[in-house]
N, C-alpha and C. Protein backbone atom coordinates (compact mmCIF):
# COMPACT_ATOMS: atom_id res chain seq x y z
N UNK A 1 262.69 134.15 41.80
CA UNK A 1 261.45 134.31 41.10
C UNK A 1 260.45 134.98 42.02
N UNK A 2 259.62 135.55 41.49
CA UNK A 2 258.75 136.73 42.03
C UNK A 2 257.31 136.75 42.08
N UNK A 3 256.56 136.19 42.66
CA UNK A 3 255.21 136.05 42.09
C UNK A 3 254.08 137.27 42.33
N UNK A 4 253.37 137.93 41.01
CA UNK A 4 253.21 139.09 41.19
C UNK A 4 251.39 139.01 42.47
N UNK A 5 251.28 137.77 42.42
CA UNK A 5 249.99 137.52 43.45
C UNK A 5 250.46 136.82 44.44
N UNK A 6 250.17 137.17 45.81
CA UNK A 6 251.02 136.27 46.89
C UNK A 6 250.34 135.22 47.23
N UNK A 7 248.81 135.46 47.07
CA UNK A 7 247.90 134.61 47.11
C UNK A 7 248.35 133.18 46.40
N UNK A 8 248.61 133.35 45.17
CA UNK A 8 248.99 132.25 44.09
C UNK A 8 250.23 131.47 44.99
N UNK A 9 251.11 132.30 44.86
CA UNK A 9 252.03 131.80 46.00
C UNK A 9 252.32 130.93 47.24
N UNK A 10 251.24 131.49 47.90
CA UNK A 10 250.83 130.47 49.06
C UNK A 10 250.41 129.11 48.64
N UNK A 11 249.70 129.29 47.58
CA UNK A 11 248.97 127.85 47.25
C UNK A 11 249.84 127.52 47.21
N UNK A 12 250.51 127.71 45.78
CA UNK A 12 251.72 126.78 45.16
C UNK A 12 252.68 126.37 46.54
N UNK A 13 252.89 126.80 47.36
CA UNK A 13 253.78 126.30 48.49
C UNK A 13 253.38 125.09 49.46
N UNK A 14 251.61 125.67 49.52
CA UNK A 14 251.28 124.79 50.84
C UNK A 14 250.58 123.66 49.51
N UNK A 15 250.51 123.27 48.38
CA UNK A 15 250.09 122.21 47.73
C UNK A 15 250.05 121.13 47.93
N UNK A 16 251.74 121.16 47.97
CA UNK A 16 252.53 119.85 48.07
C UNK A 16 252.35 118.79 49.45
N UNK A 17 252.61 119.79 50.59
CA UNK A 17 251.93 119.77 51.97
C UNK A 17 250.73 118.95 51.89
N UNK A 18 249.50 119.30 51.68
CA UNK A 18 248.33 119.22 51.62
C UNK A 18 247.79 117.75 51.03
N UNK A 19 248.78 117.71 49.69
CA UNK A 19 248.71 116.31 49.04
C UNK A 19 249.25 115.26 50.10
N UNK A 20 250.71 115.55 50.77
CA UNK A 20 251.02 114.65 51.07
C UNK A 20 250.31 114.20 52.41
N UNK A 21 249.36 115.15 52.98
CA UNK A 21 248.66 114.64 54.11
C UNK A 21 247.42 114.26 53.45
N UNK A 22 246.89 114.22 52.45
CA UNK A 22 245.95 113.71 51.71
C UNK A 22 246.41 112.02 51.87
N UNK A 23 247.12 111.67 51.11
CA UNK A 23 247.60 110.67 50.61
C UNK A 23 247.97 109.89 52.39
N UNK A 24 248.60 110.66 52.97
CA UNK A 24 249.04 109.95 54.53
C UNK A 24 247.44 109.38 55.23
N UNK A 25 246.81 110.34 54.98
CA UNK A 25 245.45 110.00 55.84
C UNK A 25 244.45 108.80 54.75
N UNK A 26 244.61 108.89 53.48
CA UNK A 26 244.41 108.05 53.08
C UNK A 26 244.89 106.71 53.07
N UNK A 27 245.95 106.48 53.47
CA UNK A 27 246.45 105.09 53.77
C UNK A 27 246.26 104.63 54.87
N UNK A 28 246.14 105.71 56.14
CA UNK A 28 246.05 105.61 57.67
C UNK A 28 244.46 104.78 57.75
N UNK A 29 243.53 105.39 57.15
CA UNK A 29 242.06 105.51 57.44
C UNK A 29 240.92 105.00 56.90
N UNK A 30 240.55 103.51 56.87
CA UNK A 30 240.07 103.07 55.91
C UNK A 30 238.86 102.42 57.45
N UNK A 31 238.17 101.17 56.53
CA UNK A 31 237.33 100.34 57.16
C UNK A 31 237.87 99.78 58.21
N UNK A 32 239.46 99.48 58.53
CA UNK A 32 240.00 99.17 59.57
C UNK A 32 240.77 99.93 59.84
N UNK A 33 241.34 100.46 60.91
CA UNK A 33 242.03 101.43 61.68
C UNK A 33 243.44 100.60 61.67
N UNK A 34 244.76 101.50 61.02
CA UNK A 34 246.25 100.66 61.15
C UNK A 34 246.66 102.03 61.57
N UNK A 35 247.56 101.62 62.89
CA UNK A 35 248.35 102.67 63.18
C UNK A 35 249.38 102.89 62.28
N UNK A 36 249.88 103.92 62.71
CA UNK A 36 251.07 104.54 61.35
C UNK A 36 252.05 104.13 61.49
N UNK A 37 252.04 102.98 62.38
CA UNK A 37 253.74 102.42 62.45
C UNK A 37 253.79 101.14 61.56
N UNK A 38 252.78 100.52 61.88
CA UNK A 38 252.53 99.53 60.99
C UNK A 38 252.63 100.10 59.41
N UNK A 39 251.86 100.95 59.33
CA UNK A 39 251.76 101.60 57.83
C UNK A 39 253.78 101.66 57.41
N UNK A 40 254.34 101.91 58.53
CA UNK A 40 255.47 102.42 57.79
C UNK A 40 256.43 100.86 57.83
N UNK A 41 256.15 100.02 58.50
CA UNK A 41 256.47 98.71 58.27
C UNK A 41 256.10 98.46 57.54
N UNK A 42 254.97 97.90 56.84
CA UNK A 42 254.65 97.69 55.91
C UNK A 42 255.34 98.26 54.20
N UNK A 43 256.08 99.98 54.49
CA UNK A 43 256.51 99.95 53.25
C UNK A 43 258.15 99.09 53.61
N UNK A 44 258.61 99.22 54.71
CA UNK A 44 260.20 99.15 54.33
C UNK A 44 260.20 98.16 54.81
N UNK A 45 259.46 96.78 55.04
CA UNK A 45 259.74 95.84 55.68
C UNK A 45 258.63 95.17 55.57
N UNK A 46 258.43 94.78 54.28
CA UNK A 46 256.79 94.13 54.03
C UNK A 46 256.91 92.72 54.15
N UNK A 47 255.74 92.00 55.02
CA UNK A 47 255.87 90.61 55.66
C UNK A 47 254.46 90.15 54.82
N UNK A 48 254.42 89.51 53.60
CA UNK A 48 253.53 88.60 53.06
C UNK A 48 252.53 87.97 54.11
N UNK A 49 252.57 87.73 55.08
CA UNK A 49 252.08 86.88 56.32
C UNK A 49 251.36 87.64 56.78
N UNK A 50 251.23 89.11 57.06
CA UNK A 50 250.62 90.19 57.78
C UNK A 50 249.53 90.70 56.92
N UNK A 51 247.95 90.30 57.42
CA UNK A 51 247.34 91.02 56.59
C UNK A 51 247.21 92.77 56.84
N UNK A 52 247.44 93.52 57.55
CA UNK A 52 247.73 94.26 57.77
C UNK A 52 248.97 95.18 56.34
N UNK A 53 249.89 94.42 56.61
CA UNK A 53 250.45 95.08 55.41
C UNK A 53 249.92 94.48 54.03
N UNK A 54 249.53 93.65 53.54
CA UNK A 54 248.95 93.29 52.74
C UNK A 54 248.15 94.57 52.24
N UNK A 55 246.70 94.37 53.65
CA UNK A 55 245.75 95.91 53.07
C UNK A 55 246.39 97.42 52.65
N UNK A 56 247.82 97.67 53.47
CA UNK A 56 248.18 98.99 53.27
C UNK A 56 249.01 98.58 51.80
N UNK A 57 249.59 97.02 51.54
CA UNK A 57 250.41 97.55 50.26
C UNK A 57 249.81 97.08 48.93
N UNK A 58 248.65 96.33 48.94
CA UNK A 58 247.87 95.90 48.11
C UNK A 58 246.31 96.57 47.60
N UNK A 59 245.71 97.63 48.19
CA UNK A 59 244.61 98.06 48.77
C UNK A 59 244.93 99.65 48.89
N UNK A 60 245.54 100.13 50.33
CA UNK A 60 245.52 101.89 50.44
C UNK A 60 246.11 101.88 49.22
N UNK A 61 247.40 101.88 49.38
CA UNK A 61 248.52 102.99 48.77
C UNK A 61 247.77 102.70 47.01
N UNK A 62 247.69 101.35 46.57
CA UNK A 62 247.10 101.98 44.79
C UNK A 62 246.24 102.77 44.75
N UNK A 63 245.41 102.89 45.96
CA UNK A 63 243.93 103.78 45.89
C UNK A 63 244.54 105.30 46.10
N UNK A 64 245.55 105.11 46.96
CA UNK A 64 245.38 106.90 47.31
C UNK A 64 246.43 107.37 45.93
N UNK A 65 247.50 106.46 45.22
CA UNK A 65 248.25 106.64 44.06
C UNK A 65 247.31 106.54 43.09
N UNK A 66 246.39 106.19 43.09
CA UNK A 66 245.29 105.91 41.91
C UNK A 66 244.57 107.67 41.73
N UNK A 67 244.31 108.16 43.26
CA UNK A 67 243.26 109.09 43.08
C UNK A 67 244.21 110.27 42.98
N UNK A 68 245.71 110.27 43.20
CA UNK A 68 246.44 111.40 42.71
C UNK A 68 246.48 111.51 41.80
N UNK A 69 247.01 110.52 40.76
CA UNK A 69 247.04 110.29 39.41
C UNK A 69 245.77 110.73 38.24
N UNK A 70 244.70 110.26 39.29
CA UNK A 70 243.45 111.00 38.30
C UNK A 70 242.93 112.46 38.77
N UNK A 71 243.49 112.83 40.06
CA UNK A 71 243.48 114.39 40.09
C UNK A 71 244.33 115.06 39.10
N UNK A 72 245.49 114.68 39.12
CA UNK A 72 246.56 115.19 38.67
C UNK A 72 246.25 115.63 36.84
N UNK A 73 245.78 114.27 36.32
CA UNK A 73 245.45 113.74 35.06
C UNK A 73 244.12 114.94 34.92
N UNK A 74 242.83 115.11 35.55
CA UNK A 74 242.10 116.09 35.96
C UNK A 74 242.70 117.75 35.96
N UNK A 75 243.44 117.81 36.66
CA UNK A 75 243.70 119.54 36.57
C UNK A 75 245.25 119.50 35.08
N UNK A 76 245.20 118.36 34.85
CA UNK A 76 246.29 118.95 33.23
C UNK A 76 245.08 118.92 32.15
N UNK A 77 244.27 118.12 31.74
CA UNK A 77 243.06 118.54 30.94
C UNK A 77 242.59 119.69 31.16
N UNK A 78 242.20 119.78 32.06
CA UNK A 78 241.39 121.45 32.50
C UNK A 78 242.20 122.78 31.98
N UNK A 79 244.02 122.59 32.37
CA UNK A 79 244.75 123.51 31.52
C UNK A 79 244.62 123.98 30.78
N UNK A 80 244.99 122.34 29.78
CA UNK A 80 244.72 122.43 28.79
C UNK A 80 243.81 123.04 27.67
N UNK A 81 242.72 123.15 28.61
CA UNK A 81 241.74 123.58 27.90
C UNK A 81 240.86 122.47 26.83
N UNK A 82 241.08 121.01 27.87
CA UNK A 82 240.30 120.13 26.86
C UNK A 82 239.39 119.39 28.46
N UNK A 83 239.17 120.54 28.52
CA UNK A 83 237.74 119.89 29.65
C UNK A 83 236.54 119.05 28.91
N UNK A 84 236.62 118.08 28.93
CA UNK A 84 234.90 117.69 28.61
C UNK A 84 234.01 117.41 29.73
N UNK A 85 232.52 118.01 28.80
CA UNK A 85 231.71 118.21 30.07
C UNK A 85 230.67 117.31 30.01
């Protein structure tokens, strides 16, 4: 496939990128500082006992899944062409 703007192109490539360091720094970076190791304990090895994972699995991650979801939900209306203003 061929895209006749390269410009367009680039976006569409580096998007995905961009989100997912959106979403990384959003879980990293809140009112308390959790290093990213913890963050990644917390998904594959979540300890009820740790408030730490608690905040990243109860707290970040719905927020930064919350605010993709209403971006996302945001630029398909706009498509659409059912923007309300």
């Amino acid at each position: 496939m061929r895209f006749k703007n390269p410009a367009a192109a680039m976006i569409l490539g580096i998007s995905p990128a961009i989100i997912a360091a959106t979403i990384v720094a959003s879980v990293l970076f809140g009112a308390k500082q959790i290093h990213w190791t913890i963050v990644w304990d917390a998904l594959v090895h979540f300890d009820e006992n740790d408030v730490n994972h608690q905040i990243i699995v109860h707290s970040r991650m719905p927020r930064a899944i919350g605010a993709l979801l209403r971006f996302s939900g945001r630029i398909g209306r706009h498509d659409a062409g059912d923007d309300p203003k």
